[in-house]
C-alpha atoms as a PDB file:
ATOM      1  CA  UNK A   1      98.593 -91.101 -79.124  1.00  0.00           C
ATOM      2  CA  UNK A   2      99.510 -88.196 -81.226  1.00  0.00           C
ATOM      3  CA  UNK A   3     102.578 -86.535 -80.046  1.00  0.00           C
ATOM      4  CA  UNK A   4     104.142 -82.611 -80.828  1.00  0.00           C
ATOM      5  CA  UNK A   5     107.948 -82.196 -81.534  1.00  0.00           C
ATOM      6  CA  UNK A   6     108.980 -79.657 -79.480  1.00  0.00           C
ATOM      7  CA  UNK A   7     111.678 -78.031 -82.266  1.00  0.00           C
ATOM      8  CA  UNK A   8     111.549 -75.915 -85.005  1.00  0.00           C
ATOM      9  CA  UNK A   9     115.348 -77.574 -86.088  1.00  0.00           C
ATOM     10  CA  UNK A  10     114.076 -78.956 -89.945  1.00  0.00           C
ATOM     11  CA  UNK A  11     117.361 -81.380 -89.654  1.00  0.00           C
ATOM     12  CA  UNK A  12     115.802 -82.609 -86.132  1.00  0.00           C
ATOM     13  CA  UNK A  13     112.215 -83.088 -87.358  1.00  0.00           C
ATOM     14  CA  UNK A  14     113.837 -84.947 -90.466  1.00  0.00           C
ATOM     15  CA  UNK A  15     115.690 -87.065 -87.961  1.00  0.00           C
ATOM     16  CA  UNK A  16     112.460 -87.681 -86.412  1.00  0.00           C
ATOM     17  CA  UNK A  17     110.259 -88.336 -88.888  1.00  0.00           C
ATOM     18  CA  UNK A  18     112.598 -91.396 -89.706  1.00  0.00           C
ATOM     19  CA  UNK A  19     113.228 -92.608 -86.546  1.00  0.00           C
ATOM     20  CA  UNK A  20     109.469 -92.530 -85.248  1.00  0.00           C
ATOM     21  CA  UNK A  21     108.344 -93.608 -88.242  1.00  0.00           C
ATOM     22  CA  UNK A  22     110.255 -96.754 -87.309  1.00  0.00           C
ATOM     23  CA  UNK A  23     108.664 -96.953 -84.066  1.00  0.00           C
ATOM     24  CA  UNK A  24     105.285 -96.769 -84.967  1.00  0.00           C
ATOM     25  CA  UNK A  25     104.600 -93.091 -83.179  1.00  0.00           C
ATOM     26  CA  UNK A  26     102.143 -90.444 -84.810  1.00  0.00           C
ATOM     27  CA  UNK A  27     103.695 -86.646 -84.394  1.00  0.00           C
ATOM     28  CA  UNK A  28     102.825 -83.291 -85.259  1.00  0.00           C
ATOM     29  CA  UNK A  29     105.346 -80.259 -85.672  1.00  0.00           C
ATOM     30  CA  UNK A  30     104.802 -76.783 -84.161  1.00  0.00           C
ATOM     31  CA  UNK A  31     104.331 -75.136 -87.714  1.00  0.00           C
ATOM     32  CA  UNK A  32     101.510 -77.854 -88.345  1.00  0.00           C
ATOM     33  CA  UNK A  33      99.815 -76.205 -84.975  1.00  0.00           C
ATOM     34  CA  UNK A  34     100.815 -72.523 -86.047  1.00  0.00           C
ATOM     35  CA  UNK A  35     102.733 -71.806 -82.973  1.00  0.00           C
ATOM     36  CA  UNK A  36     105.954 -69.558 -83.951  1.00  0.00           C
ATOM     37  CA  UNK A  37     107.646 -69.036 -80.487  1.00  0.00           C
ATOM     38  CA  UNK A  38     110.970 -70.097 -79.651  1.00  0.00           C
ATOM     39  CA  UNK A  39     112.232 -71.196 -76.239  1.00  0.00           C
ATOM     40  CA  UNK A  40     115.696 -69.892 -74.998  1.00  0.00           C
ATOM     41  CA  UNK A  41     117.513 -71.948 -73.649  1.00  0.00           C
ATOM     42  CA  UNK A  42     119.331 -71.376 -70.068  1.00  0.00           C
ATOM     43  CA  UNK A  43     119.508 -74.630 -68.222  1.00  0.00           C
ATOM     44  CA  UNK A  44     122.610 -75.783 -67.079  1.00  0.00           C
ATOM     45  CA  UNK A  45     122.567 -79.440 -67.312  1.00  0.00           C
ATOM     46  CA  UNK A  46     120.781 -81.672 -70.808  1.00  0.00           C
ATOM     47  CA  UNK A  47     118.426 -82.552 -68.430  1.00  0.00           C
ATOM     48  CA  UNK A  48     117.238 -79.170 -67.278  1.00  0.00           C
ATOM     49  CA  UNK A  49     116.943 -78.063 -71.185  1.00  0.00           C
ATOM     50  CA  UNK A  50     115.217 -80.589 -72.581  1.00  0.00           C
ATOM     51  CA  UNK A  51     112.862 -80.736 -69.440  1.00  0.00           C
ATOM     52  CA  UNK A  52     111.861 -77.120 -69.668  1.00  0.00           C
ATOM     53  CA  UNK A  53     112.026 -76.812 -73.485  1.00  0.00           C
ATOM     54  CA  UNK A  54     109.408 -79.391 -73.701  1.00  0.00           C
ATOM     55  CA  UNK A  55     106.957 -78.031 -70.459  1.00  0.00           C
ATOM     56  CA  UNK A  56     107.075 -74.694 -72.178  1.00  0.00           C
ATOM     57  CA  UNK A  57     105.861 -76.041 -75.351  1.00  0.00           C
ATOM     58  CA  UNK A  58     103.444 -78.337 -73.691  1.00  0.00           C
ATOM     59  CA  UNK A  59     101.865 -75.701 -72.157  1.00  0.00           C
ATOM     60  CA  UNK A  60     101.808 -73.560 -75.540  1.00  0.00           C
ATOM     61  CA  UNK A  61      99.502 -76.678 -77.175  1.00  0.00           C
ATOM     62  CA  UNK A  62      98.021 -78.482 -74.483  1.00  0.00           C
ATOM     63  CA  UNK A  63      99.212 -81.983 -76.031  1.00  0.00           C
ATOM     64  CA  UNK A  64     101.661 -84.515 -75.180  1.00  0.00           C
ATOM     65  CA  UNK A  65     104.935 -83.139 -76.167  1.00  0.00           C
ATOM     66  CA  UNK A  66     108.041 -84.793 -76.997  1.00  0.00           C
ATOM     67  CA  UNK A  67     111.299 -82.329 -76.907  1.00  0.00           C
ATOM     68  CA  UNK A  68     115.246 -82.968 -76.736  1.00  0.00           C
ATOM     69  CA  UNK A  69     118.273 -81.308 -76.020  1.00  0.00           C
ATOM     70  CA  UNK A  70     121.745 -82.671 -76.677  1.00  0.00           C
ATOM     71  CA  UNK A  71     125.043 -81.841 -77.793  1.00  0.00           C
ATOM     72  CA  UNK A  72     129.054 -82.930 -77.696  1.00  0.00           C
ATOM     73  CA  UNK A  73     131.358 -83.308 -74.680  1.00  0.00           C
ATOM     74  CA  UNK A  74     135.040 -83.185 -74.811  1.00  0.00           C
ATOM     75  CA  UNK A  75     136.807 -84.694 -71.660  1.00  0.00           C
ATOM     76  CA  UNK A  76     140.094 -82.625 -72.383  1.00  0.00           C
ATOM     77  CA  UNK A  77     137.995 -79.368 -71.842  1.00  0.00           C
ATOM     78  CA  UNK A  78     135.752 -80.664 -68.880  1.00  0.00           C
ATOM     79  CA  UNK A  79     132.777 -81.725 -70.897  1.00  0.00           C
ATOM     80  CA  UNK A  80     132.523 -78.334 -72.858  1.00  0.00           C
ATOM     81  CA  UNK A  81     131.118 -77.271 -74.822  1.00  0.00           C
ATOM     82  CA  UNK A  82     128.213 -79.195 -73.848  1.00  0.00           C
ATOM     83  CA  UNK A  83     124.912 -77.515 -73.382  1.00  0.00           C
ATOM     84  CA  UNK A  84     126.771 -74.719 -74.885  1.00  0.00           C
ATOM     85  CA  UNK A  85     127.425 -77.033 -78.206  1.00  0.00           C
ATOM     86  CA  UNK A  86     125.691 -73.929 -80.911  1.00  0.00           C
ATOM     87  CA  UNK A  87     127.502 -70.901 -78.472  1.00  0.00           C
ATOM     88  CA  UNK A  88     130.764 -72.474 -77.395  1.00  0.00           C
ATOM     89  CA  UNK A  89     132.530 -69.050 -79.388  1.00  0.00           C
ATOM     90  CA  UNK A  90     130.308 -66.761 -77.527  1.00  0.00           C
ATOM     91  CA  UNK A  91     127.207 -66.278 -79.704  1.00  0.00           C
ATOM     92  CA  UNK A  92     125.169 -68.557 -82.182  1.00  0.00           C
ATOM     93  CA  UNK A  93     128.069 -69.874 -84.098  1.00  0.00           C
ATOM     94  CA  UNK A  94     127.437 -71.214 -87.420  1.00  0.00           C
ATOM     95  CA  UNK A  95     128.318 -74.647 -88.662  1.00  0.00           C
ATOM     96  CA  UNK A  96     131.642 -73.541 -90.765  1.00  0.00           C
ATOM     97  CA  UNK A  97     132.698 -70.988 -87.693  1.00  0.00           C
ATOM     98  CA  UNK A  98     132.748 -74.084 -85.219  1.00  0.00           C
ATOM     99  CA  UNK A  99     134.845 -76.380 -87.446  1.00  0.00           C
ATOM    100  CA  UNK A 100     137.444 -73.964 -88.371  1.00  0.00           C
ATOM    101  CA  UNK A 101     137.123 -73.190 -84.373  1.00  0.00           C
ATOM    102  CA  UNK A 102     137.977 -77.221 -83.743  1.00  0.00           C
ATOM    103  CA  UNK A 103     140.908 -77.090 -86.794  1.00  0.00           C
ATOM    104  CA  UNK A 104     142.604 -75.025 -84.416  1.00  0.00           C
ATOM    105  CA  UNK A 105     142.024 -76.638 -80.879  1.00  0.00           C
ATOM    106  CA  UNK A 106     142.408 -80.576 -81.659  1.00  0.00           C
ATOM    107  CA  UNK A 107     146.085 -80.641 -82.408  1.00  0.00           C
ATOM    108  CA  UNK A 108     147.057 -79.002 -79.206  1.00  0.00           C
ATOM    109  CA  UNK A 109     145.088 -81.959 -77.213  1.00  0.00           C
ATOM    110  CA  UNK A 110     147.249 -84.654 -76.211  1.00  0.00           C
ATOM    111  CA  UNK A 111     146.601 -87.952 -78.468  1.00  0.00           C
ATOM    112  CA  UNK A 112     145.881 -89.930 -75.430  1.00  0.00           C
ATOM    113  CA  UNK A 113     143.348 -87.325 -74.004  1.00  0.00           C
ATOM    114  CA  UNK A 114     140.849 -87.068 -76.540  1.00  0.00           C
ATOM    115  CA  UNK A 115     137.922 -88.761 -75.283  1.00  0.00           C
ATOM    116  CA  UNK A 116     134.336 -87.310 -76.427  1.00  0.00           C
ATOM    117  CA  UNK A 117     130.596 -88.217 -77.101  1.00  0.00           C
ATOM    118  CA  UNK A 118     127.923 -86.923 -78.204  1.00  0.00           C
ATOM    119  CA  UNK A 119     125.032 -86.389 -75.350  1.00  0.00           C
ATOM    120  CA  UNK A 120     120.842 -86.827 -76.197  1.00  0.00           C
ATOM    121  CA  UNK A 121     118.301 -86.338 -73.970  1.00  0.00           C
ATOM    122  CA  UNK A 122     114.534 -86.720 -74.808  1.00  0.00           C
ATOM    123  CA  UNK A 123     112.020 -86.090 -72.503  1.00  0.00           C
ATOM    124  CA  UNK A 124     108.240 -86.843 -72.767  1.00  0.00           C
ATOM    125  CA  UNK A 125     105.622 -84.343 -71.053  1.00  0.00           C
ATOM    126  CA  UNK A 126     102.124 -86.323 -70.894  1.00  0.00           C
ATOM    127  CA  UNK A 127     100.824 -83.308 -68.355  1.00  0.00           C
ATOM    128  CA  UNK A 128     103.292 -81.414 -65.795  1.00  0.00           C
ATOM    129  CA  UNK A 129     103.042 -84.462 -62.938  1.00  0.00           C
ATOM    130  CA  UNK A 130     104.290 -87.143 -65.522  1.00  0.00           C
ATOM    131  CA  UNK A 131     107.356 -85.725 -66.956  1.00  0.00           C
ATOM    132  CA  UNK A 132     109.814 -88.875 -68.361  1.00  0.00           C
ATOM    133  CA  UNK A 133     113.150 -88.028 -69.110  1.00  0.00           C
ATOM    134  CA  UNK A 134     115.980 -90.749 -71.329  1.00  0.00           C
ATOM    135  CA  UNK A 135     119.010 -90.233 -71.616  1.00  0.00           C
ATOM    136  CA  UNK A 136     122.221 -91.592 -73.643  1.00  0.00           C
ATOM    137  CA  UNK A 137     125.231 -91.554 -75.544  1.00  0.00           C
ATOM    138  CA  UNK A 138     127.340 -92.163 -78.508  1.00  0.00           C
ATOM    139  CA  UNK A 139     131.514 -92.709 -77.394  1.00  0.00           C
ATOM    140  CA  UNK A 140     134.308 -92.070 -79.519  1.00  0.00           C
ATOM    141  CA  UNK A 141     137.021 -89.730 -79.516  1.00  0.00           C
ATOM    142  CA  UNK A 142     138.320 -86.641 -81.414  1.00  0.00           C
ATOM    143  CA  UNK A 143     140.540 -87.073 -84.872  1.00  0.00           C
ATOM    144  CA  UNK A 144     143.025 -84.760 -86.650  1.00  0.00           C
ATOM    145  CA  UNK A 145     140.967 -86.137 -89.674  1.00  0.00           C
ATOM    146  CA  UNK A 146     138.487 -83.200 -89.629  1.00  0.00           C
ATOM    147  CA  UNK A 147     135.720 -84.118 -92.880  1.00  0.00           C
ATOM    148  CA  UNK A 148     133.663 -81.409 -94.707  1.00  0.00           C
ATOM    149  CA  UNK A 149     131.064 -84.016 -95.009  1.00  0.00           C
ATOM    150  CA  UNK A 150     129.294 -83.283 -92.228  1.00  0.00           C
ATOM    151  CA  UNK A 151     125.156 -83.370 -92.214  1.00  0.00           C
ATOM    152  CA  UNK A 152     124.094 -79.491 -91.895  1.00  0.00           C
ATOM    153  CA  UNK A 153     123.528 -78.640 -88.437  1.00  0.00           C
ATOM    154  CA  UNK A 154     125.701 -81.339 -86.945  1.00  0.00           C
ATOM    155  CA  UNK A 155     128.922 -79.833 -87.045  1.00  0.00           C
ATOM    156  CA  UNK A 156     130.776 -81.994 -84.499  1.00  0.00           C
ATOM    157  CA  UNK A 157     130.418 -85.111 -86.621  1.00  0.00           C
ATOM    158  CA  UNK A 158     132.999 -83.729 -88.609  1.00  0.00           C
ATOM    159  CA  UNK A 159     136.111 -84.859 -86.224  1.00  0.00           C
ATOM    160  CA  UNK A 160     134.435 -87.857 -84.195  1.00  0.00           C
ATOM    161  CA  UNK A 161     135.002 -91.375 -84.394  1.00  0.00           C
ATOM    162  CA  UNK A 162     133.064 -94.076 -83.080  1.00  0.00           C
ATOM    163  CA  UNK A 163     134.349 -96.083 -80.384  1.00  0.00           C
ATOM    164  CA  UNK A 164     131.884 -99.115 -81.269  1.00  0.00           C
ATOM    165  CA  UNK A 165     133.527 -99.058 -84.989  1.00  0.00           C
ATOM    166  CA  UNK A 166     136.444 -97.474 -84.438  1.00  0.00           C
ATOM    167  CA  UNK A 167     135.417 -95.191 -87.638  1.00  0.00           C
ATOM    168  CA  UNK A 168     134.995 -91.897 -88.408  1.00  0.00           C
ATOM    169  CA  UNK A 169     131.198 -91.029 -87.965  1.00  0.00           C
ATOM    170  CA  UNK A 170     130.840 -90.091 -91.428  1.00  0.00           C
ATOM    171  CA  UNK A 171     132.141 -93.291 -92.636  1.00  0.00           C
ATOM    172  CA  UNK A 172     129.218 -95.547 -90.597  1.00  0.00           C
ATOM    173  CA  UNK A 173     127.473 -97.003 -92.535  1.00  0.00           C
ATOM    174  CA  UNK A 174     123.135 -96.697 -91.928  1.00  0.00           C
ATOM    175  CA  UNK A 175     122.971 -99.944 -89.911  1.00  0.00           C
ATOM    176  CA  UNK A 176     126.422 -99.442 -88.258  1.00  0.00           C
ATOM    177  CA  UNK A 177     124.959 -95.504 -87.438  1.00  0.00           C
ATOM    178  CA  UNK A 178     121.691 -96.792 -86.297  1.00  0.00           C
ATOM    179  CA  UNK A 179     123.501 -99.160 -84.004  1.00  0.00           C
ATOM    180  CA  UNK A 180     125.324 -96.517 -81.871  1.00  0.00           C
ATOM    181  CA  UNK A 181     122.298 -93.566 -82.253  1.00  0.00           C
ATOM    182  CA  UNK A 182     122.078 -92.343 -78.680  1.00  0.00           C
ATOM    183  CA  UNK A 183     118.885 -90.576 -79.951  1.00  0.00           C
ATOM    184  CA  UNK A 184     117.310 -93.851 -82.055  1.00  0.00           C
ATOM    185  CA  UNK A 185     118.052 -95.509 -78.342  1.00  0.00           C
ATOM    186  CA  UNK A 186     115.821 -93.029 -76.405  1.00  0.00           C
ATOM    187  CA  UNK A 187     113.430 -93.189 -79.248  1.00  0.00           C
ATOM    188  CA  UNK A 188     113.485 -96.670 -78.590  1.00  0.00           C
ATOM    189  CA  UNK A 189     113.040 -96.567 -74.590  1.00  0.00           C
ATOM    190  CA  UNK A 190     110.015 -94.011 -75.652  1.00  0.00           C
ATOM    191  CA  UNK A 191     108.085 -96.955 -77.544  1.00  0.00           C
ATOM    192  CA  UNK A 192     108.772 -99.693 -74.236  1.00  0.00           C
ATOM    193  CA  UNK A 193     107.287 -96.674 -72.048  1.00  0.00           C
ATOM    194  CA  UNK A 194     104.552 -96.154 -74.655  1.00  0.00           C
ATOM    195  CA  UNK A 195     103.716 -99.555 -74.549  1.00  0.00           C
ATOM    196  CA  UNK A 196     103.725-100.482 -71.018  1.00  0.00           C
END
């Protein structure tokens, strides 16, 4: 089975590329089928995102379609900013914006209250009646250590620590990071469904 990425993200269809790669699943991109539209998303919930994301671009190619939608929940401010992870500030905030936005916010968040994750859901569209959705996450908690080391496009990484390692994300090293992937873990519940 040959499956489309539903993304246009080049640091998700990098991630991709390494972790199916490892699972032994064939993929296209949407610039290998020429398609150039870009779905908005308004969902409410993970779930409803990555759901609709990847219907709209099955429909667009007629193939099955693997799409995700994910992002970082802080306890303290009642799971934001959540599926608003890119437009917590309002707007389409940029990588630097949102870190200088979390310099100011994490030292006014009581020690003891600064539970977070990071949320991943994938969800598989064979045709619209077999729609399979997996979903789960990475633990940790918020630091004043706030690192400029950060991949591009994952902003958040910058102040999280691993509850598994009790280490700062960027500090993992590639087992320890594969270990605690919530998205190398849905990858991997992809490959049972594929091969059942």
């Amino acid at each position: 089975m040959k499956i489309l990425l539903a993304t246009h993200n080049p640091a998700k269809i990098q991630s991709y590329r390494q972790k199916l790669g490892k699972i032994g699943v064939e993929f296209c991109t949407l610039d290998d089928l020429g398609i150039k539209e870009k779905y908005q998303e308004i969902g409410n919930t993970f779930e409803e995102n990555a759901r609709d994301k990847t219907l709209f671009y099955y429909n667009l190619s007629q193939m099955p379609t693997l799409g995700d939608d994910g992002g970082f929940e802080i306890d303290y401010f009642n799971g934001e900013p959540g599926v608003k992870s890119k437009r917590w500030l309002g707007y389409e905030a940029s990588d630097e914006e949102l870190v200088n936005h979390l310099k100011k916010i994490i030292p006014t968040i009581p020690i003891d209250q600064r539970s977070a994750r990071f949320v991943a859901v994938s969800c598989l569209v064979n045709n619209p009646e077999q729609i399979h959705l997996f979903k789960n996450t990475k633990e940790g908690y918020i630091t004043n250590d706030i690192r400029d080391d950060y991949p591009v496009g994952f902003p958040y990484r910058c102040c999280f620590v691993s509850s598994d390692f009790n280490k700062h994300v960027q500090d993992l090293t590639e087992s320890e990071r594969e270990a605690i992937s919530h998205r190398l873990k849905n990858l991997e519940s992809l490959k049972q469904y594929l091969l059942n």
